[in-house]
Protein backbone atom coordinates (compact mmCIF):
# COMPACT_ATOMS: atom_id res chain seq x y z
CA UNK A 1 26.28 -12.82 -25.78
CA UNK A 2 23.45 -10.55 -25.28
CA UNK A 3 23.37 -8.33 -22.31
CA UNK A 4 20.11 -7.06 -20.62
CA UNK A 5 19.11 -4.89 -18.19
CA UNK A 6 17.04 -3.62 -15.86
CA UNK A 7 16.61 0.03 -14.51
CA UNK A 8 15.86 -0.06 -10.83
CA UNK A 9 14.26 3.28 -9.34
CA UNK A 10 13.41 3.97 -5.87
CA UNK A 11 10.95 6.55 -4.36
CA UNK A 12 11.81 8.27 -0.92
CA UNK A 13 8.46 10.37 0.68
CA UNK A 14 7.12 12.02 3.75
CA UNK A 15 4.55 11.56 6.09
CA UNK A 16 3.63 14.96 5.37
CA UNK A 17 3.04 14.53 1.84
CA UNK A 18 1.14 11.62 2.29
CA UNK A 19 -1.36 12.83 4.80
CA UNK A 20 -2.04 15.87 1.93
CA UNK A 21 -2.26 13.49 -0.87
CA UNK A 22 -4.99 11.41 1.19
CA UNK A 23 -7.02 14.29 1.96
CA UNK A 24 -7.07 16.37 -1.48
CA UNK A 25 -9.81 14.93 -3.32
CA UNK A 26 -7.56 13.09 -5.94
CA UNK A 27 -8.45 9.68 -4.88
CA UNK A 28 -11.59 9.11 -6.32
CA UNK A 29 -11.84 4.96 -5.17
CA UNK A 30 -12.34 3.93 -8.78
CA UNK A 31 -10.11 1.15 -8.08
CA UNK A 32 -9.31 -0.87 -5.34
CA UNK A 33 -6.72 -4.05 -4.15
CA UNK A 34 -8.58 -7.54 -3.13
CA UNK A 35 -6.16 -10.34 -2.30
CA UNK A 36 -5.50 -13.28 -4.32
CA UNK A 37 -6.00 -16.57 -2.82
CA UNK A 38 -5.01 -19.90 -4.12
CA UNK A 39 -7.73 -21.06 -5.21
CA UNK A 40 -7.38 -17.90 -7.99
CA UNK A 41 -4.36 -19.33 -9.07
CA UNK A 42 -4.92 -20.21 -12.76
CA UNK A 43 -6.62 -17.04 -13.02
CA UNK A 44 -3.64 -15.34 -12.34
CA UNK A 45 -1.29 -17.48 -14.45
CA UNK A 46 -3.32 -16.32 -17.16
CA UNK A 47 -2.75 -12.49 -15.99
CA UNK A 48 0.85 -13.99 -15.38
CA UNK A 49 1.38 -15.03 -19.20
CA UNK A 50 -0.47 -11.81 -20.85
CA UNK A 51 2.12 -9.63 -18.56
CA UNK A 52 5.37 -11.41 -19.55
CA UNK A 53 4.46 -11.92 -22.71
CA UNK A 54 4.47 -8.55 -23.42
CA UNK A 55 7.39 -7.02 -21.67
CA UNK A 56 9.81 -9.93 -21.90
CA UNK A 57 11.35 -11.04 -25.01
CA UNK A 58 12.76 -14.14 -23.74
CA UNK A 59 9.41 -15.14 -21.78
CA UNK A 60 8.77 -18.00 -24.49
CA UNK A 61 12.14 -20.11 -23.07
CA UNK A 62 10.44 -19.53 -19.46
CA UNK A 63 6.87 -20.26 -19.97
CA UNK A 64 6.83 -23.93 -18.76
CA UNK A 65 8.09 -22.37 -14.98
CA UNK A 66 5.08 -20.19 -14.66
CA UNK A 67 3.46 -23.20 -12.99
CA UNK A 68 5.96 -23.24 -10.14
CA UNK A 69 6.49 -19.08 -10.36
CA UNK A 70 2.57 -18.98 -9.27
CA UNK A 71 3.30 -22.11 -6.73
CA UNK A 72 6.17 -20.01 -4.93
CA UNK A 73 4.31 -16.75 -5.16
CA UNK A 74 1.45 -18.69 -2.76
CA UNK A 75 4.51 -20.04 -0.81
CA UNK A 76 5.81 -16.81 0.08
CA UNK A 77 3.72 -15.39 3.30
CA UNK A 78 5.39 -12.26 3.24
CA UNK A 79 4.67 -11.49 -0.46
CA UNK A 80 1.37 -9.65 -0.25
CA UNK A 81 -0.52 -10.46 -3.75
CA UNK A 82 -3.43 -8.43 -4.69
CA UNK A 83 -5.83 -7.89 -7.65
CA UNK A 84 -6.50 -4.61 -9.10
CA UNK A 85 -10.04 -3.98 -9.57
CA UNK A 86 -12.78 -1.25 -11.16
CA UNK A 87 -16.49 -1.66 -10.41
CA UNK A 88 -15.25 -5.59 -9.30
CA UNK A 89 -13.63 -6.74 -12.29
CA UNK A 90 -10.20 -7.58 -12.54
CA UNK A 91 -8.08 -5.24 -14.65
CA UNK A 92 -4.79 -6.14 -13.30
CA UNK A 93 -2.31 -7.05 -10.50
CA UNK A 94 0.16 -5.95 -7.89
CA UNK A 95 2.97 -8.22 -6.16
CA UNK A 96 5.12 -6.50 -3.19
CA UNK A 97 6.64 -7.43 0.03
CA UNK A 98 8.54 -5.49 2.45
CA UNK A 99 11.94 -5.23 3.80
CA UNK A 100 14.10 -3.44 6.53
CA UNK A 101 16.48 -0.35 5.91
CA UNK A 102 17.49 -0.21 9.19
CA UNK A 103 16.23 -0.84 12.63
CA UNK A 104 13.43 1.71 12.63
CA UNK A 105 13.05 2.25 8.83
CA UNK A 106 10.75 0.20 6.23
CA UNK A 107 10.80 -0.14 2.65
CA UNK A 108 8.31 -1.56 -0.09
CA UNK A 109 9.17 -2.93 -2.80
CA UNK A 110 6.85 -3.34 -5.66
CA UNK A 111 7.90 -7.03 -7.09
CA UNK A 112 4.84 -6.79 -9.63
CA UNK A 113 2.73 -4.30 -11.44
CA UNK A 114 0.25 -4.68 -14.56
CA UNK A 115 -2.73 -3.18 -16.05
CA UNK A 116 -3.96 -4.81 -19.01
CA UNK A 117 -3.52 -2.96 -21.75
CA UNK A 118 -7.33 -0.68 -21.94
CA UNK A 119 -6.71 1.08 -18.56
CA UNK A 120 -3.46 1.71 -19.26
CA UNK A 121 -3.07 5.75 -19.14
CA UNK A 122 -6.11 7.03 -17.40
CA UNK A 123 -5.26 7.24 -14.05
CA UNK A 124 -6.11 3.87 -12.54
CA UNK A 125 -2.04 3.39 -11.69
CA UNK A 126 -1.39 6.13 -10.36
CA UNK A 127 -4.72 5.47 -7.93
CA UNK A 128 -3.19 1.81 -7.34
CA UNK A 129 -0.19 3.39 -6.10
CA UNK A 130 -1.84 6.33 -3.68
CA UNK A 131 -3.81 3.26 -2.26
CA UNK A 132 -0.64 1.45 -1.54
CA UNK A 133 1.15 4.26 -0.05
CA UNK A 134 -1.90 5.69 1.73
CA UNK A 135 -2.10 1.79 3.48
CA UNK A 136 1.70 1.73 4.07
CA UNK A 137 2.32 4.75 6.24
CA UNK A 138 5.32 3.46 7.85
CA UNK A 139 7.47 2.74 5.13
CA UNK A 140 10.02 5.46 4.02
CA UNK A 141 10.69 4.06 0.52
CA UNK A 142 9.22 2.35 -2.29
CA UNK A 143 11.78 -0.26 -4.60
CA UNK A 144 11.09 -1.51 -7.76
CA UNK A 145 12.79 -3.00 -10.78
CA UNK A 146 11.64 -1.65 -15.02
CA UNK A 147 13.05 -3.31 -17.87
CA UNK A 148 14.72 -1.41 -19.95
CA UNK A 149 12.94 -1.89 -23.70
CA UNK A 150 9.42 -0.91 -21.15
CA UNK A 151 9.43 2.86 -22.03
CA UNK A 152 5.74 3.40 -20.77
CA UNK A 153 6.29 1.92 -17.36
CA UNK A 154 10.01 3.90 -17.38
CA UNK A 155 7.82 7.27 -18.14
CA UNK A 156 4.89 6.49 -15.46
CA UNK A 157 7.34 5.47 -12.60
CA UNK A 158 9.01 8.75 -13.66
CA UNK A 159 5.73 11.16 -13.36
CA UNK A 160 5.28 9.55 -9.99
CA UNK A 161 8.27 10.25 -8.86
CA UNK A 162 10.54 7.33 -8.80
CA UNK A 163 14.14 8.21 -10.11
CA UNK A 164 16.74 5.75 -11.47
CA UNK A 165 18.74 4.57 -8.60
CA UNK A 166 20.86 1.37 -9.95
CA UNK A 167 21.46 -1.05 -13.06
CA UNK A 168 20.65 -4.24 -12.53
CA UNK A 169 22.85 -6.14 -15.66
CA UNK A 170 22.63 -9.54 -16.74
CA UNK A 171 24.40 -11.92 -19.55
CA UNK A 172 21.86 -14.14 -21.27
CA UNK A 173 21.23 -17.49 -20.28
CA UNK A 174 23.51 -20.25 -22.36
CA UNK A 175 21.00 -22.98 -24.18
């Protein structure tokens, strides 16, 4: 059998930084999060099937759940589900929720992340994620899970400062 995995990193930050990175002229707006809504929902699957499709070899044997993926994403009221947009047109998406560390400390984590493939490395990432921490003061991490065989994402959670922080391993599915 097959194994896979996934590489799960994990960002720590400070209020400090944040505050800086707000006020230093590096977030020029050209992008900005709208929520989804269910009535958006095919829309999305579409968004859905171009993302998997391209970072999952075994998304073919999954497709047919992708109607009840988007039905339990809508289900979820903690999940907050946003698109990405430039000058109001969709270029991507963003999934997270968040979760307790402890008593008085929050985490993120970031179940979802594309761009399609044109806006990919010019910036508009990096902006998604500024927005997310500059709306998210109170959290003191960010999660998130890469697949391994996705160098690009591996290399841009890297430049933003994510490091590896666990293997997430797993045996392939019997037919």
């Amino acid at each position: 059998m097959e194994k896979y995995h996934y590489l799960s990193f994990k960002k720590s930050f400070s209020l400090e930084r944040l505050v800086s990175d707000q006020f230093d002229g590096g977030l020029c707006m050209e992008v900005e999060l709208k929520p989804i809504f269910y009535p958006e929902k095919e829309e999305l699957k579409r968004f859905l099937n171009l993302y998997w499709s391209e970072i999952d070899e075994e998304f073919q044997a999954f497709q047919n759940y992708l109607d009840s993926y988007t039905e339990l994403l809508f289900s979820k009221k903690e999940k907050s589900l946003h698109w990405i947009l430039r000058k109001n047109v969709k270029i991507g998406f963003v999934f997270y929720y968040f979760y307790n560390i402890n008593i008085k400390k929050k985490g993120l984590h970031l179940a979802e992340f594309f761009l399609i493939k044109e806006f990919r490395k010019k910036g508009f990432g990096t902006e998604v994620l500024k927005i997310i921490e500059n709306s998210h003061q109170n959290i003191s991490e960010i999660k998130l899970e890469v697949l391994k065989s996705n160098q690009t994402a591996f290399s841009f959670w890297e430049q933003n400062g994510f490091r590896t922080w666990k293997y997430i391993m797993k045996k392939k599915e019997r037919a």
